[in-house]
N, C-alpha and C. Protein backbone atom coordinates (compact mmCIF):
# COMPACT_ATOMS: atom_id res chain seq x y z
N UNK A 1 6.67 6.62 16.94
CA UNK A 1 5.79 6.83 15.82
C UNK A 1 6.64 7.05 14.57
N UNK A 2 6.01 6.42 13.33
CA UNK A 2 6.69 6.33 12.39
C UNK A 2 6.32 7.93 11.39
N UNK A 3 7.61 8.28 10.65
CA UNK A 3 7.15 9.75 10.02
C UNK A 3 6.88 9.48 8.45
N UNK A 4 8.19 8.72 7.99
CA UNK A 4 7.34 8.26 6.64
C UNK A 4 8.57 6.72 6.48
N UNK A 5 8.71 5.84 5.40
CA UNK A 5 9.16 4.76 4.78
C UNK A 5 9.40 5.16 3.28
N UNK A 6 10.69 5.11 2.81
CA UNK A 6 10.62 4.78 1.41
C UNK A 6 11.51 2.78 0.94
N UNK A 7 10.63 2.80 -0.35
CA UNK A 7 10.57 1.64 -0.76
C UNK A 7 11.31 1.85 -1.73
N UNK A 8 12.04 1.37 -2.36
CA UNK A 8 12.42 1.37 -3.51
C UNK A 8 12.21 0.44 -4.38
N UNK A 9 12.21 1.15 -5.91
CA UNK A 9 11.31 0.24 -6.98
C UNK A 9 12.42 0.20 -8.28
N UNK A 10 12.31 -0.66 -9.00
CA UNK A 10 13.03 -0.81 -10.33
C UNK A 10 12.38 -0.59 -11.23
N UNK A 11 11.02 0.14 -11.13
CA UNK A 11 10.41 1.21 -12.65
C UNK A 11 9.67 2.03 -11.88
N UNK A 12 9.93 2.90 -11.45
CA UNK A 12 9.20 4.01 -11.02
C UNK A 12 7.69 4.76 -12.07
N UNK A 13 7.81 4.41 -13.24
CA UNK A 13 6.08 5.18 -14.21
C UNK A 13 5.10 3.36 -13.33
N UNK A 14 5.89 2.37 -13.46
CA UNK A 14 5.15 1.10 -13.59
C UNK A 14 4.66 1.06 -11.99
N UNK A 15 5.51 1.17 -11.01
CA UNK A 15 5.17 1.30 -9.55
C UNK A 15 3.99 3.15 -9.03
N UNK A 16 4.76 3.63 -9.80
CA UNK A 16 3.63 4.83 -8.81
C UNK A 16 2.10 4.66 -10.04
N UNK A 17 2.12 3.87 -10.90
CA UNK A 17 0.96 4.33 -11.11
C UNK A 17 -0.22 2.70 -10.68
N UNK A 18 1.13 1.72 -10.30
CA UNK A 18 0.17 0.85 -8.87
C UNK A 18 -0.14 1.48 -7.85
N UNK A 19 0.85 2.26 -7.19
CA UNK A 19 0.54 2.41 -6.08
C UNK A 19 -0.44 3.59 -5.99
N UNK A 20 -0.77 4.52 -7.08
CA UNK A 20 -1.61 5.08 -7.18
C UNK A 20 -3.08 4.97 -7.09
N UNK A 21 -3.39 3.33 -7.75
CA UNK A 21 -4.65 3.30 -8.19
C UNK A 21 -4.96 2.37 -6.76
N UNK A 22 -3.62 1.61 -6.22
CA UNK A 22 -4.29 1.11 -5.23
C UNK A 22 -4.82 1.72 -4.00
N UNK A 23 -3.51 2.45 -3.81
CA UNK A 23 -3.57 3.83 -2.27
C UNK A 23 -5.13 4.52 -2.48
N UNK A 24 -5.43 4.79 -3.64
CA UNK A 24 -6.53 5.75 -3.76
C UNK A 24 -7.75 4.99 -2.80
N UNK A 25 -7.51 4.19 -2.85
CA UNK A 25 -9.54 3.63 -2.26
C UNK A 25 -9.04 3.56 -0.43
N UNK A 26 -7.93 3.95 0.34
CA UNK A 26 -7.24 4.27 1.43
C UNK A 26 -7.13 5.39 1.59
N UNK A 27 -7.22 6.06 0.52
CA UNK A 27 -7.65 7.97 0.83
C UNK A 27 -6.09 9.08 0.51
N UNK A 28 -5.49 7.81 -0.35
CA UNK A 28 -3.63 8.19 -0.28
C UNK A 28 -3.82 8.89 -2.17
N UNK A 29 -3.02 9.88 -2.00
CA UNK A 29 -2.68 10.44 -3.55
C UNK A 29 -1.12 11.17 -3.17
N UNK A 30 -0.76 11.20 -4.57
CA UNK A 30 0.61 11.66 -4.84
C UNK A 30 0.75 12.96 -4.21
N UNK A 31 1.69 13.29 -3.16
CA UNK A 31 1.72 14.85 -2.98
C UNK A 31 2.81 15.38 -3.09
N UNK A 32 3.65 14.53 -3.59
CA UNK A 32 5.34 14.96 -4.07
C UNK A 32 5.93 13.91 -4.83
N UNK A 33 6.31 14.72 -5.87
CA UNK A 33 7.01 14.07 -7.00
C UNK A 33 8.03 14.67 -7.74
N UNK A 34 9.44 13.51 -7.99
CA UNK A 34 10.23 14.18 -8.67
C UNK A 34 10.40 13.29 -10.22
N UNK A 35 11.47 13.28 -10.69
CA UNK A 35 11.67 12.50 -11.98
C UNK A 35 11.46 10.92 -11.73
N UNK A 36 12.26 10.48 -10.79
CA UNK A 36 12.08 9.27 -10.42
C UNK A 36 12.19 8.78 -8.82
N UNK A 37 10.83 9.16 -8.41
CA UNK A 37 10.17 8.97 -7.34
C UNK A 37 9.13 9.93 -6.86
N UNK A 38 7.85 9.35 -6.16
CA UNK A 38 7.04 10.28 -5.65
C UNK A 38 6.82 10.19 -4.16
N UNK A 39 5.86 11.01 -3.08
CA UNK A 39 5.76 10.47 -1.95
C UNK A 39 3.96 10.89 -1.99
N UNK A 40 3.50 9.89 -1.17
CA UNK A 40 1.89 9.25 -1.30
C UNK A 40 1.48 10.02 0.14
N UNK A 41 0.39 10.13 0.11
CA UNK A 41 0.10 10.79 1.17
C UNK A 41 -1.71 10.92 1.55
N UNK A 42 -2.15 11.18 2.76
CA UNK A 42 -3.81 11.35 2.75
C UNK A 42 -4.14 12.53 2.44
N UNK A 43 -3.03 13.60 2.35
CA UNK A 43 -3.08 15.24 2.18
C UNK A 43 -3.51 15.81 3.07
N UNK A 44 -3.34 15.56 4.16
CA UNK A 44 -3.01 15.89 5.89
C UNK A 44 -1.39 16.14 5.94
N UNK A 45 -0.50 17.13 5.68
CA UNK A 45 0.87 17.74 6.14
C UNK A 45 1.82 16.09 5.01
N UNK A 46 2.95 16.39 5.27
CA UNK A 46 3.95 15.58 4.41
C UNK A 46 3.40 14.12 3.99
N UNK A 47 3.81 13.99 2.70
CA UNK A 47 3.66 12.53 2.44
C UNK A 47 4.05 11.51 3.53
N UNK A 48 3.69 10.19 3.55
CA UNK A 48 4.39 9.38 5.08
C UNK A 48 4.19 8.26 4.18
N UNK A 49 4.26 8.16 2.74
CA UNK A 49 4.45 6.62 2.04
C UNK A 49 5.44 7.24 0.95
N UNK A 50 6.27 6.89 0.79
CA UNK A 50 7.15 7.28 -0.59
C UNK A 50 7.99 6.26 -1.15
N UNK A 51 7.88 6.38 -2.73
CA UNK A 51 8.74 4.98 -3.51
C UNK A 51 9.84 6.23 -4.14
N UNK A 52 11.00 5.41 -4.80
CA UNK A 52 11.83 5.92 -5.69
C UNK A 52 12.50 4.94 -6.01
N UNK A 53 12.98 4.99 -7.54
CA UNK A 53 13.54 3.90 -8.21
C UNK A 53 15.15 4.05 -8.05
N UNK A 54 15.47 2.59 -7.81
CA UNK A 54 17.10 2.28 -7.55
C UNK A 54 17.05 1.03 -7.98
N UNK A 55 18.59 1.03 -7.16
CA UNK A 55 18.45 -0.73 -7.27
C UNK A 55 17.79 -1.13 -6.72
N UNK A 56 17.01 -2.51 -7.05
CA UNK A 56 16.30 -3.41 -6.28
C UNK A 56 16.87 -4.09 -5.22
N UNK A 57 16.22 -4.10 -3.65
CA UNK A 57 16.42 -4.60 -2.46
C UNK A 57 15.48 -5.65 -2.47
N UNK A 58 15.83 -6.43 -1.40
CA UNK A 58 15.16 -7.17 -0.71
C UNK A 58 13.59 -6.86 -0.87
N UNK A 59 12.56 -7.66 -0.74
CA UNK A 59 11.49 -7.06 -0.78
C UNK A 59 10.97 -6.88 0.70
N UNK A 60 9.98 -5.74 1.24
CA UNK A 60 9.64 -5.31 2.13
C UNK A 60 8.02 -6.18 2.55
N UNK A 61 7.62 -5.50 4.06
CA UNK A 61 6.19 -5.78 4.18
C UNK A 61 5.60 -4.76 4.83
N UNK A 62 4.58 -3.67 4.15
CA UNK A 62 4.25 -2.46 3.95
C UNK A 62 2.73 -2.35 4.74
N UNK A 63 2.02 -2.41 5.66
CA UNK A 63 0.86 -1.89 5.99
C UNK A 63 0.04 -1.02 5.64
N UNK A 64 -1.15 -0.51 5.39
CA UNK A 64 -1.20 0.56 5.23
C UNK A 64 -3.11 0.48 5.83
N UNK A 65 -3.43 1.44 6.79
CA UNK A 65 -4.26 1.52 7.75
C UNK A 65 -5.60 1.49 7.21
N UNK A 66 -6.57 0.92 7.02
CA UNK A 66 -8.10 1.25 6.34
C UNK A 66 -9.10 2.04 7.91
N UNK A 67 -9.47 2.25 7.77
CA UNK A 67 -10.37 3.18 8.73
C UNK A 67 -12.02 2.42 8.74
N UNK A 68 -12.06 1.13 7.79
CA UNK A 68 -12.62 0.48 7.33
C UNK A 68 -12.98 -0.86 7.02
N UNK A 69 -14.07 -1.81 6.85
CA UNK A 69 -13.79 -3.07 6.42
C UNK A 69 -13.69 -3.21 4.90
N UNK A 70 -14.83 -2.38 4.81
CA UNK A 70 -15.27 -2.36 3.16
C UNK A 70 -13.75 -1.91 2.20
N UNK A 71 -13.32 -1.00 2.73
CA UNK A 71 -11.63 -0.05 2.30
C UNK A 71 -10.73 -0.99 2.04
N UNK A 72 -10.65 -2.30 3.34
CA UNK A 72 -9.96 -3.63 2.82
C UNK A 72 -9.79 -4.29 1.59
N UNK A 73 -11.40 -4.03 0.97
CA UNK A 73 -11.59 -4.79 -0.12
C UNK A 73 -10.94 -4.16 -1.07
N UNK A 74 -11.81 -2.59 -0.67
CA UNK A 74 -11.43 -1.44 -1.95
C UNK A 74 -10.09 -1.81 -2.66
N UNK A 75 -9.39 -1.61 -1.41
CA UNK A 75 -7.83 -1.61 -1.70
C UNK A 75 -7.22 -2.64 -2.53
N UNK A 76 -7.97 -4.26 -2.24
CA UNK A 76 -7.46 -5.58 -2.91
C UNK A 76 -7.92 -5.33 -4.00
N UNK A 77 -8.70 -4.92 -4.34
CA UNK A 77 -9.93 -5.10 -5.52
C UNK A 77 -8.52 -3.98 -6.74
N UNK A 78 -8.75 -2.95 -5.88
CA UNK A 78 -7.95 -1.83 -6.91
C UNK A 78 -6.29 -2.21 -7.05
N UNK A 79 -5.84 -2.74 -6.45
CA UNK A 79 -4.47 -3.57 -5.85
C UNK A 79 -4.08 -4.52 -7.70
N UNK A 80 -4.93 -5.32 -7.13
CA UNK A 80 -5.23 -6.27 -8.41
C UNK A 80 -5.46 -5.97 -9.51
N UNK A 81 -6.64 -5.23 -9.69
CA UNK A 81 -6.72 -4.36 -11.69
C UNK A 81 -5.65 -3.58 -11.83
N UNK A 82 -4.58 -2.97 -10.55
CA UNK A 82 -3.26 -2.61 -10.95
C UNK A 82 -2.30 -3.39 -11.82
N UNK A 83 -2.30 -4.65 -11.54
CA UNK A 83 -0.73 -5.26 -12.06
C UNK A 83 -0.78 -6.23 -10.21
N UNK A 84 -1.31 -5.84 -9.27
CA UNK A 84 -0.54 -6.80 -7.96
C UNK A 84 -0.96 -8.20 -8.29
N UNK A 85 -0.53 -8.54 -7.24
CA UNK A 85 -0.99 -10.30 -7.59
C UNK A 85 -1.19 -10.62 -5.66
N UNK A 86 -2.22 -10.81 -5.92
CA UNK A 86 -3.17 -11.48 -4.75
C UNK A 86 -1.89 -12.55 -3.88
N UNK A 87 -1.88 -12.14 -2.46
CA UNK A 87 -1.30 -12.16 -1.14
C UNK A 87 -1.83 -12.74 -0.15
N UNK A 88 -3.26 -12.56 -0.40
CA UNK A 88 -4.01 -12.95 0.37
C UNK A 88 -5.50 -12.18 0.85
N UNK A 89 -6.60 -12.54 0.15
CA UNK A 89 -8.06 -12.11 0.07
C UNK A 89 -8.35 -11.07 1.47
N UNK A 90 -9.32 -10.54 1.18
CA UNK A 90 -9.92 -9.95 2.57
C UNK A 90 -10.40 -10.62 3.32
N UNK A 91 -10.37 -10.68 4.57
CA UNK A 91 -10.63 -11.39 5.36
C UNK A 91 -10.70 -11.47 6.89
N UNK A 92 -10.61 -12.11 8.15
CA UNK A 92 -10.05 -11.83 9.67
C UNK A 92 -9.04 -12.69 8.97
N UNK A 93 -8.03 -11.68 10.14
CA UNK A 93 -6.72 -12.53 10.78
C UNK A 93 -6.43 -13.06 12.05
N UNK A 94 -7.27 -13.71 12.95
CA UNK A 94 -7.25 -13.64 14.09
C UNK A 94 -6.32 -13.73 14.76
N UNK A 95 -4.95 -14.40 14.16
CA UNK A 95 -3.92 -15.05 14.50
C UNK A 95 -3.07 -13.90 14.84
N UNK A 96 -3.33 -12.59 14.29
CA UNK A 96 -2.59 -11.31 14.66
C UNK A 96 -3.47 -10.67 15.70
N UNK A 97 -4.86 -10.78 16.12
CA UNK A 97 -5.41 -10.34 17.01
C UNK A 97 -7.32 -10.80 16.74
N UNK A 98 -8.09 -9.84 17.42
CA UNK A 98 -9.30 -10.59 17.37
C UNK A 98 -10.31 -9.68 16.22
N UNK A 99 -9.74 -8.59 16.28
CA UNK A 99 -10.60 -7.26 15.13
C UNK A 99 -9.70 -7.04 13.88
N UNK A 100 -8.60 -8.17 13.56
CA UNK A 100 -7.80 -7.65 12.66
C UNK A 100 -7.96 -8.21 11.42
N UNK A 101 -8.36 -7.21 10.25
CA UNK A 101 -8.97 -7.60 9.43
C UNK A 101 -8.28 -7.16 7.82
N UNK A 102 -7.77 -7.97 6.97
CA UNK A 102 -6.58 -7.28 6.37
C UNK A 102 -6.51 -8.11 4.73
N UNK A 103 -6.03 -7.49 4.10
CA UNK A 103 -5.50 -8.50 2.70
C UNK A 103 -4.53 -7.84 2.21
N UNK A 104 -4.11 -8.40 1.32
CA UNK A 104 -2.24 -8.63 1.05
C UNK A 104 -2.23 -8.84 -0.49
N UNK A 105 -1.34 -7.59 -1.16
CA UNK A 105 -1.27 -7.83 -2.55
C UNK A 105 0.57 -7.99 -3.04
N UNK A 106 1.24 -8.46 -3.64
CA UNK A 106 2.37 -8.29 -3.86
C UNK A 106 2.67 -7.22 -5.18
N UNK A 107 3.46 -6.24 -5.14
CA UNK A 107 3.38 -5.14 -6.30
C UNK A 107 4.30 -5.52 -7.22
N UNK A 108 4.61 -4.46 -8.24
CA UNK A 108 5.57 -4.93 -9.31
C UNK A 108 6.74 -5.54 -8.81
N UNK A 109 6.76 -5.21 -7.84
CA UNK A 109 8.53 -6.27 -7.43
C UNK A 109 8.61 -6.67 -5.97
N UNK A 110 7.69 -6.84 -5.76
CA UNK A 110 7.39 -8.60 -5.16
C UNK A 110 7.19 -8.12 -3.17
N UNK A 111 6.91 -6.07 -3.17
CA UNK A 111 7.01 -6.21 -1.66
C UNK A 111 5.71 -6.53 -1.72
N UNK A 112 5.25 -6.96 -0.56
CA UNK A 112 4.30 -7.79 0.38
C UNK A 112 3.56 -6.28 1.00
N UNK A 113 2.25 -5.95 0.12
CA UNK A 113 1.67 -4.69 0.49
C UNK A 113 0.38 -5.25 1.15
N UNK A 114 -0.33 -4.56 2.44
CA UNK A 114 -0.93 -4.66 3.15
C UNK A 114 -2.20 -3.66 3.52
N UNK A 115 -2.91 -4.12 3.31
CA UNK A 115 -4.26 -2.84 4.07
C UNK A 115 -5.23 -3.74 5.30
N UNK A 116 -5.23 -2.98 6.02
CA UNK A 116 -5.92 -3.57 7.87
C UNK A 116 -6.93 -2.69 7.61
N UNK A 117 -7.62 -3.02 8.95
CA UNK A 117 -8.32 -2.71 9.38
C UNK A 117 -8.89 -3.10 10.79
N UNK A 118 -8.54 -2.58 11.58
CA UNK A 118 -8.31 -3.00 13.50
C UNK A 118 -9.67 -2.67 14.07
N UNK A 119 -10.85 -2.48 13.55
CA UNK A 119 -12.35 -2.35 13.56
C UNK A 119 -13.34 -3.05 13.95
N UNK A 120 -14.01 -3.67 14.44
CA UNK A 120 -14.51 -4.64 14.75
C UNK A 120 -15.98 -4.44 13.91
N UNK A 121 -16.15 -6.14 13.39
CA UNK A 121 -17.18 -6.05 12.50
C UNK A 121 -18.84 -5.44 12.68
């Protein structure tokens, strides 16, 4: 089991306040923050999503769990009026399984962000 992931970003005001508006409709808000970096969290015990600005790496591919179908959308919908750029709509994925239901936004620097939903319709 995973405890948390950090990402690193090359503008930290421009990234946490994507990942802010997107995480929110997933039930995620800031629960630690320093000058340059915060860690995201459902506010259930330690953050378990955190960015901080460095150099830029490679770009990543980030999941992040909906409890939901509708939350899928939430997430693309709010993803997008951020700054992301559409990855791939809400939708099934069957090709990853038969209830897997997911869309895909790319953030300010290009990781490959994800919200599921393993639910059946």
């Amino acid at each position: 089991m995973l405890d948390h992931i950090t990402v690193t970003v090359a503008d930290f005001g421009r990234s946490k306040a994507f990942y802010a508006s997107a995480l929110a409709a997933l039930g995620y808000s800031v629960g630690y923050e320093w000058e340059t970096g915060a860690g995201f969290g459902s506010g259930e015990g330690i953050p378990d999503f955190w960015i901080k600005e460095g150099e830029r790496t490679a770009p990543v591919h980030v999941a992040f769990q909906a409890s939901a179908r509708q939350l899928v959308h939430d997430f693309h919908e709010a993803a997008l009026a951020a700054g992301g750029i559409d990855n791939g709509a809400p939708g099934p994925r069957e090709q990853y399984g038969p209830t897997y239901y997911a869309a895909f936004v790319h953030d300010p620097d290009g990781n490959n962000v994800e919200a599921v939903c393993h639910k059946p319709a």
